[in-house]
N, C-alpha and C. Protein backbone atom coordinates (compact mmCIF):
# COMPACT_ATOMS: atom_id res chain seq x y z
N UNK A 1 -9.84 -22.11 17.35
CA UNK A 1 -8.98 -20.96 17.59
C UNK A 1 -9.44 -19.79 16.73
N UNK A 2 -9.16 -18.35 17.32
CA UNK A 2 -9.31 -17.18 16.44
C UNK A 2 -8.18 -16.80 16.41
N UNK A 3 -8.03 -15.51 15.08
CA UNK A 3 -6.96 -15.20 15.03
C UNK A 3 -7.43 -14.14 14.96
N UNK A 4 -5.91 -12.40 14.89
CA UNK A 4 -6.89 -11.32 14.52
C UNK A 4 -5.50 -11.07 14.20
N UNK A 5 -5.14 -10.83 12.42
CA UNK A 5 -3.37 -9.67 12.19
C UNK A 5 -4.10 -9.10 11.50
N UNK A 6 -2.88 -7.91 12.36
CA UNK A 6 -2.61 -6.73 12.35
C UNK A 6 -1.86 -6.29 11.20
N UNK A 7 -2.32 -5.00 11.16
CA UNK A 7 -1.56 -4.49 9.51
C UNK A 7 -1.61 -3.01 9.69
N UNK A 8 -0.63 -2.81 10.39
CA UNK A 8 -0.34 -1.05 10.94
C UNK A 8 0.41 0.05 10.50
N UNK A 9 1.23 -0.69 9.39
CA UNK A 9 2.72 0.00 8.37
C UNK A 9 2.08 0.12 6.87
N UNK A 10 2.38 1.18 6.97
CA UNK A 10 2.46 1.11 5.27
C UNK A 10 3.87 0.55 4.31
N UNK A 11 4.57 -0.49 4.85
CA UNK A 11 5.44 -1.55 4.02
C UNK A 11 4.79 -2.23 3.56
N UNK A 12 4.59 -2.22 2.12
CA UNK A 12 4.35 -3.12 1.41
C UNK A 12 4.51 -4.57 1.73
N UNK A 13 5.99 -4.85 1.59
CA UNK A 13 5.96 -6.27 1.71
C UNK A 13 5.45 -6.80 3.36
N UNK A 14 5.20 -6.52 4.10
CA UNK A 14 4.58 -6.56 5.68
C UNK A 14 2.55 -6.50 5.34
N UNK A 15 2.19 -5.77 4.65
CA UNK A 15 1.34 -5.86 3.94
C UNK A 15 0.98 -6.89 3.44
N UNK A 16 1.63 -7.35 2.09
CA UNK A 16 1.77 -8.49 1.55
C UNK A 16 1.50 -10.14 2.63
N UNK A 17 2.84 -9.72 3.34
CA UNK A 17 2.99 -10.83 4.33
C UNK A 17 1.49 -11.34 5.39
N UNK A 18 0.83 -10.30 5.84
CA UNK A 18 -0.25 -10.28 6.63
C UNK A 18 -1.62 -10.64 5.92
N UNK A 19 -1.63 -10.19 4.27
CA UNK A 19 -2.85 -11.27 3.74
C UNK A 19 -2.77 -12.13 3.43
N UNK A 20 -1.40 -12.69 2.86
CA UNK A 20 -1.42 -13.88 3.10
C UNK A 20 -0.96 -14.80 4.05
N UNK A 21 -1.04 -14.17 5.41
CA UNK A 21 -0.82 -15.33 6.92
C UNK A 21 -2.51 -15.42 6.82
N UNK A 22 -3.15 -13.89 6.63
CA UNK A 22 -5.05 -14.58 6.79
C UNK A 22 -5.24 -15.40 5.97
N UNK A 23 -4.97 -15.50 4.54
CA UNK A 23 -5.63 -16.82 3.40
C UNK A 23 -4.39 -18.02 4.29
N UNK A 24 -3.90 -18.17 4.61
CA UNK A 24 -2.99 -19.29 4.74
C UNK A 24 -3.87 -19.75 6.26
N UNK A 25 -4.22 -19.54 7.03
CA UNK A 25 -5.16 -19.40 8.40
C UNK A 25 -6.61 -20.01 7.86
N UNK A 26 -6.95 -19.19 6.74
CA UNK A 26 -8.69 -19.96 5.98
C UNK A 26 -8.41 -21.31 5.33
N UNK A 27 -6.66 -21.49 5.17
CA UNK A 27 -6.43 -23.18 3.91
C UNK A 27 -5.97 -23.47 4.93
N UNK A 28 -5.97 -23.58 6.23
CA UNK A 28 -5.93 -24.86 7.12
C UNK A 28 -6.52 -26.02 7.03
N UNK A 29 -5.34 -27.00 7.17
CA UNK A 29 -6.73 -28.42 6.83
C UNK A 29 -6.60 -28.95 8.29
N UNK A 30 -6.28 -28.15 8.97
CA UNK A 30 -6.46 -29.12 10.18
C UNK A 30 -7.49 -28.65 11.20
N UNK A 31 -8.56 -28.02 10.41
CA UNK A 31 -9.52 -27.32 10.64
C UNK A 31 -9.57 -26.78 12.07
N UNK A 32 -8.47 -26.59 12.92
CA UNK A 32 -8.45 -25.49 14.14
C UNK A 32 -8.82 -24.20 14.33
N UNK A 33 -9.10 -23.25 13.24
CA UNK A 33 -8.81 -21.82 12.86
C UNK A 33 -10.81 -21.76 12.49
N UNK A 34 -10.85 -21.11 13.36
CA UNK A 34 -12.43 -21.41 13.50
C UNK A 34 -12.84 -19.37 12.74
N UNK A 35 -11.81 -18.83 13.50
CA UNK A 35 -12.60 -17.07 12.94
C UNK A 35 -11.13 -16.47 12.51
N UNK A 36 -11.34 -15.63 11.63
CA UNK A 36 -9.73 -14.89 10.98
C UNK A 36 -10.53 -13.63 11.19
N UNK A 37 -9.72 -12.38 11.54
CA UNK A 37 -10.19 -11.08 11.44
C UNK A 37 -8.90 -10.29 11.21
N UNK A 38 -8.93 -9.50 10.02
CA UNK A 38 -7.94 -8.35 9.74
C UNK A 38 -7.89 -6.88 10.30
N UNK A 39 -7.44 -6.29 11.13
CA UNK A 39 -7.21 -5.21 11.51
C UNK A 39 -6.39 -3.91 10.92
N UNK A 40 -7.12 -3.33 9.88
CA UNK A 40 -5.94 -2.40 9.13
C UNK A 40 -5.82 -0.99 9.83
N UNK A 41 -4.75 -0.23 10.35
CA UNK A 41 -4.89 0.88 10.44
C UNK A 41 -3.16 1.62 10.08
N UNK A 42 -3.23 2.95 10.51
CA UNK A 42 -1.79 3.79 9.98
C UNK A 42 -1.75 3.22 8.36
N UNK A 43 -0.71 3.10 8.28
CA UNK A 43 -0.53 2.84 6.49
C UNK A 43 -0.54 1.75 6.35
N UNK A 44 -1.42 0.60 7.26
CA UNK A 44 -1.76 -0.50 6.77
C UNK A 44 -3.38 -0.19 6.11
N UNK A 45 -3.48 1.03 6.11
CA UNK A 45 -4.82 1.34 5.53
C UNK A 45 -4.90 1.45 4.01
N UNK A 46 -3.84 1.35 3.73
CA UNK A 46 -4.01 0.48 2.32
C UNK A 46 -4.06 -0.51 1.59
N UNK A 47 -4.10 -1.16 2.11
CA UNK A 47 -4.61 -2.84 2.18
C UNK A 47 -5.71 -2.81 1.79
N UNK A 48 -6.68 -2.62 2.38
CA UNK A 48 -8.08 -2.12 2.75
C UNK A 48 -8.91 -1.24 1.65
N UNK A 49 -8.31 0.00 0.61
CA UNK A 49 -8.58 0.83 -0.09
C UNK A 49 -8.89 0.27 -0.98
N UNK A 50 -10.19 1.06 -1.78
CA UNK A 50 -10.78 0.53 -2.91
C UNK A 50 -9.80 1.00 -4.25
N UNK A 51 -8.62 1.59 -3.97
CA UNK A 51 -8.18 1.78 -5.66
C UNK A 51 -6.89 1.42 -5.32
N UNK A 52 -6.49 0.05 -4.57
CA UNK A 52 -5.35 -0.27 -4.21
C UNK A 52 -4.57 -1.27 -4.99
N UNK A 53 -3.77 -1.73 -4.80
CA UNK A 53 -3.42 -3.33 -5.46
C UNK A 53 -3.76 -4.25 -5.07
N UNK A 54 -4.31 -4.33 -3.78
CA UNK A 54 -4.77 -5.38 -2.95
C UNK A 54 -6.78 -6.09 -2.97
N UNK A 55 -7.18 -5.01 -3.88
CA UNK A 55 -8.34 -4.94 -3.74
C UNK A 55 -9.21 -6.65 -3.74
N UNK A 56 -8.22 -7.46 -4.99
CA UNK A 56 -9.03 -8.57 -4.77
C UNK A 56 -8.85 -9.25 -4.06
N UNK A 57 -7.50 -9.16 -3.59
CA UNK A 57 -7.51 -10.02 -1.99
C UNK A 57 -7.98 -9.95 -0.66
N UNK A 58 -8.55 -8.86 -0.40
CA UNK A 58 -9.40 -7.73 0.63
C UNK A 58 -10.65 -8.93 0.04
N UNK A 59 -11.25 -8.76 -1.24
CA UNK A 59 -12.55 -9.27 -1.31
C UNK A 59 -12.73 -10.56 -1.45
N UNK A 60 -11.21 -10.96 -1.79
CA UNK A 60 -11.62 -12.23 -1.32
C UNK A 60 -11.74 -13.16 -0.09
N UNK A 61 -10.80 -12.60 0.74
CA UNK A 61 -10.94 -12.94 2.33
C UNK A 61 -12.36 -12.10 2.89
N UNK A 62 -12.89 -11.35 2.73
CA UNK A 62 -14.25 -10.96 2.89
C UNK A 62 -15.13 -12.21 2.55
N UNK A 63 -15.20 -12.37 1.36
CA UNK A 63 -16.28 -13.45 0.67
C UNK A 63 -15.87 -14.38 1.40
N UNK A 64 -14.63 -15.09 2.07
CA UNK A 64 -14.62 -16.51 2.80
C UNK A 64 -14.41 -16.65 4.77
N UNK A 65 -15.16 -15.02 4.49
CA UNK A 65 -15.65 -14.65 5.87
C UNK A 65 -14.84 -13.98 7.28
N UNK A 66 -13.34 -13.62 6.45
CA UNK A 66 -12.85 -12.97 7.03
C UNK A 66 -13.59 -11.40 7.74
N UNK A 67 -13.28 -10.78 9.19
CA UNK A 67 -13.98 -9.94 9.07
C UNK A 67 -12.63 -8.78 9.38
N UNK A 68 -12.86 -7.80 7.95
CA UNK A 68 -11.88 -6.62 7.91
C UNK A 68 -12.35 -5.47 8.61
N UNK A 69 -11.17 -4.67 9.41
CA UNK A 69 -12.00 -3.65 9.82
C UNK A 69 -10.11 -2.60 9.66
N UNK A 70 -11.29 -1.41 9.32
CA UNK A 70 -10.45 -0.50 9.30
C UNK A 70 -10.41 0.68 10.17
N UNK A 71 -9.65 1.41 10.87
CA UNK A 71 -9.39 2.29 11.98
C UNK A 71 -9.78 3.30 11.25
N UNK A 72 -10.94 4.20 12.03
CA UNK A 72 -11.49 5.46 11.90
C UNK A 72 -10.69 6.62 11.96
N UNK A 73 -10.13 6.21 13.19
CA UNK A 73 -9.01 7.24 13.71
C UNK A 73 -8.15 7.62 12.60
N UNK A 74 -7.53 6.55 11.61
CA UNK A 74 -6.81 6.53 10.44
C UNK A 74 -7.20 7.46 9.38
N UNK A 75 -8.86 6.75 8.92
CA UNK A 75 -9.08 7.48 7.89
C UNK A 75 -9.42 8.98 8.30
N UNK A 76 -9.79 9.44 9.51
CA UNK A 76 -9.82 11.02 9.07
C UNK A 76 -8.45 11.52 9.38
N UNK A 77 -7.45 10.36 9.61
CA UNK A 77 -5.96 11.50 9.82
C UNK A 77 -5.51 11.91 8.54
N UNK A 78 -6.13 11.09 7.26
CA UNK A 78 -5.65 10.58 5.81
C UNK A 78 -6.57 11.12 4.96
N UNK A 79 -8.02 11.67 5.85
CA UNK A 79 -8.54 12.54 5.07
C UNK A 79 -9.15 11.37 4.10
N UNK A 80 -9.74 10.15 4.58
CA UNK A 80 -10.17 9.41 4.06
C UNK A 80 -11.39 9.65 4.08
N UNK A 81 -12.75 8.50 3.43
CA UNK A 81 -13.82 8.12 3.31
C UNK A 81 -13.96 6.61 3.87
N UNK A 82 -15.31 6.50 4.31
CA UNK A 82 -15.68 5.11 3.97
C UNK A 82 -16.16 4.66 3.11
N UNK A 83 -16.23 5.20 2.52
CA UNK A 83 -16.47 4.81 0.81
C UNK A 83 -15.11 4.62 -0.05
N UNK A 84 -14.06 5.22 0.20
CA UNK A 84 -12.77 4.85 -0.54
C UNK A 84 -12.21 3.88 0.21
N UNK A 85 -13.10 2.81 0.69
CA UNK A 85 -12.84 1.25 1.26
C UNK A 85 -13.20 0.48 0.54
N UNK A 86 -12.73 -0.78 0.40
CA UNK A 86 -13.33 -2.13 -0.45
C UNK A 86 -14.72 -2.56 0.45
N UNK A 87 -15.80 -2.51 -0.31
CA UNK A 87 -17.39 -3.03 0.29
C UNK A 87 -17.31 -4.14 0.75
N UNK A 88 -17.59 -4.18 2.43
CA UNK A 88 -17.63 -5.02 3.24
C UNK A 88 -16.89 -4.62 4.20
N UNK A 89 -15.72 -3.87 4.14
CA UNK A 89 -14.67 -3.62 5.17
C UNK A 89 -15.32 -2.98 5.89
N UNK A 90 -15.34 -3.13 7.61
CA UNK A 90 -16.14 -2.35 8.43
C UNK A 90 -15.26 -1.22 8.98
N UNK A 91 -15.70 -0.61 9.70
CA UNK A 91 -15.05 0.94 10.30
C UNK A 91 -14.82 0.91 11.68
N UNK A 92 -13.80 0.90 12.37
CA UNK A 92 -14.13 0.53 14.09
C UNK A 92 -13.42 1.93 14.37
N UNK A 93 -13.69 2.56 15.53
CA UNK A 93 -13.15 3.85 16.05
C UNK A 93 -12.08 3.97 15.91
N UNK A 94 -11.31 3.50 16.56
CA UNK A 94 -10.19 2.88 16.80
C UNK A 94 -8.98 1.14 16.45
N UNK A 95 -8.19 1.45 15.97
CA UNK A 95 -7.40 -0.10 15.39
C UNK A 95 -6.67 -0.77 16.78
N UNK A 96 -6.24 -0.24 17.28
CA UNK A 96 -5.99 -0.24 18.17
C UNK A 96 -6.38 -1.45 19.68
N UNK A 97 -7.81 -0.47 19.94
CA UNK A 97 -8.89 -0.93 20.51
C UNK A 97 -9.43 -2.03 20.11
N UNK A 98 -9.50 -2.03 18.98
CA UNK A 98 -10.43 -3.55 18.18
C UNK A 98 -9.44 -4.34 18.44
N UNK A 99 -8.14 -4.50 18.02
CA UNK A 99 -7.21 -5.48 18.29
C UNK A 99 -7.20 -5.53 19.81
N UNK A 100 -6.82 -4.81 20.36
CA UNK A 100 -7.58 -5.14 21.84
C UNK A 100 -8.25 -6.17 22.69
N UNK A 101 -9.51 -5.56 21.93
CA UNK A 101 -10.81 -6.07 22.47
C UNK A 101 -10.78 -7.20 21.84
N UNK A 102 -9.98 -7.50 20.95
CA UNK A 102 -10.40 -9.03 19.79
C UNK A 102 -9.27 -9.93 20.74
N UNK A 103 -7.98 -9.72 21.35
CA UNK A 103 -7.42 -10.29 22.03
C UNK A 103 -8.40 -10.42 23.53
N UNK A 104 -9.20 -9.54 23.81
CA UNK A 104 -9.76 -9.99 25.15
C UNK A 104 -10.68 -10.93 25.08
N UNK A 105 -10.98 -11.33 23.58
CA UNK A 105 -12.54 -11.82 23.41
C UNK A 105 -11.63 -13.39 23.21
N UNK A 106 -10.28 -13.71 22.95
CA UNK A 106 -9.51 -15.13 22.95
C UNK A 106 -8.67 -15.14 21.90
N UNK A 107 -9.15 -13.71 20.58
CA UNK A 107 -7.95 -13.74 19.60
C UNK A 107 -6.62 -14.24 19.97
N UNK A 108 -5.96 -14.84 19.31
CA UNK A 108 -4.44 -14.86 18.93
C UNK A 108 -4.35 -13.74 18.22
N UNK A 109 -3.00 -12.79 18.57
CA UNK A 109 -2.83 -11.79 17.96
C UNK A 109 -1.63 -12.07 16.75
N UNK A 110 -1.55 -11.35 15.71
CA UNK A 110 -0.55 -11.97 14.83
C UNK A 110 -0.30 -10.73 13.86
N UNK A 111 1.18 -10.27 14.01
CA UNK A 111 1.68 -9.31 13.12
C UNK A 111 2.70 -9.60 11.77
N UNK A 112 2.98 -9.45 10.95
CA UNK A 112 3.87 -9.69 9.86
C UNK A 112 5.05 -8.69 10.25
């Protein structure tokens, strides 16, 4: 199985809740959960930010192969960078779309 949550609010605790449904998805022992992918966009784009609170948990679901991606569309509404991202997080046009396309490709979709 794949999974792909979503992280579209800037609520903290919804935030919270959504990295750890991905680490709780990678400590499966019933080894079903074959790909995890995080989708951050709107004010879930802080999740994702390199001067956040979240930063080591971003890198650590990176390092155990989660794949993060953050909405483009977001960062120039926010007047962001891709560089004021945690290294590794990728950039997709759209958050939206990727969640999308990640549900067309067999994702399970999953929100906090």
């Amino acid at each position: 199985m794949r999974t792909v949550v979503h992280i579209p609010t800037g609520d903290e605790a919804e935030q919270e809740t959504g990295l750890a449904i991905a680490r709780n998805l990678l400590e499966d022992e019933t080894d079903s959960i074959d790909e995890v992918a995080l989708v951050a966009q709107g004010g879930g784009i802080a999740t994702v930010r390199d001067d956040g609170d979240t930063v080591d948990k971003i890198k650590s679901l990176l390092e155990d192969g989660v794949a993060v991606s953050a909405c483009s569309n977001t960062l120039d509404m926010m007047d962001l960078e891709e560089s004021d991202l945690v290294s590794g997080v990728e950039t997709v046009p759209e958050g939206a779309v990727e969640v999308t396309r990640l549900q067309d490709e067999g994702y399970a979709y999953l929100r906090p």
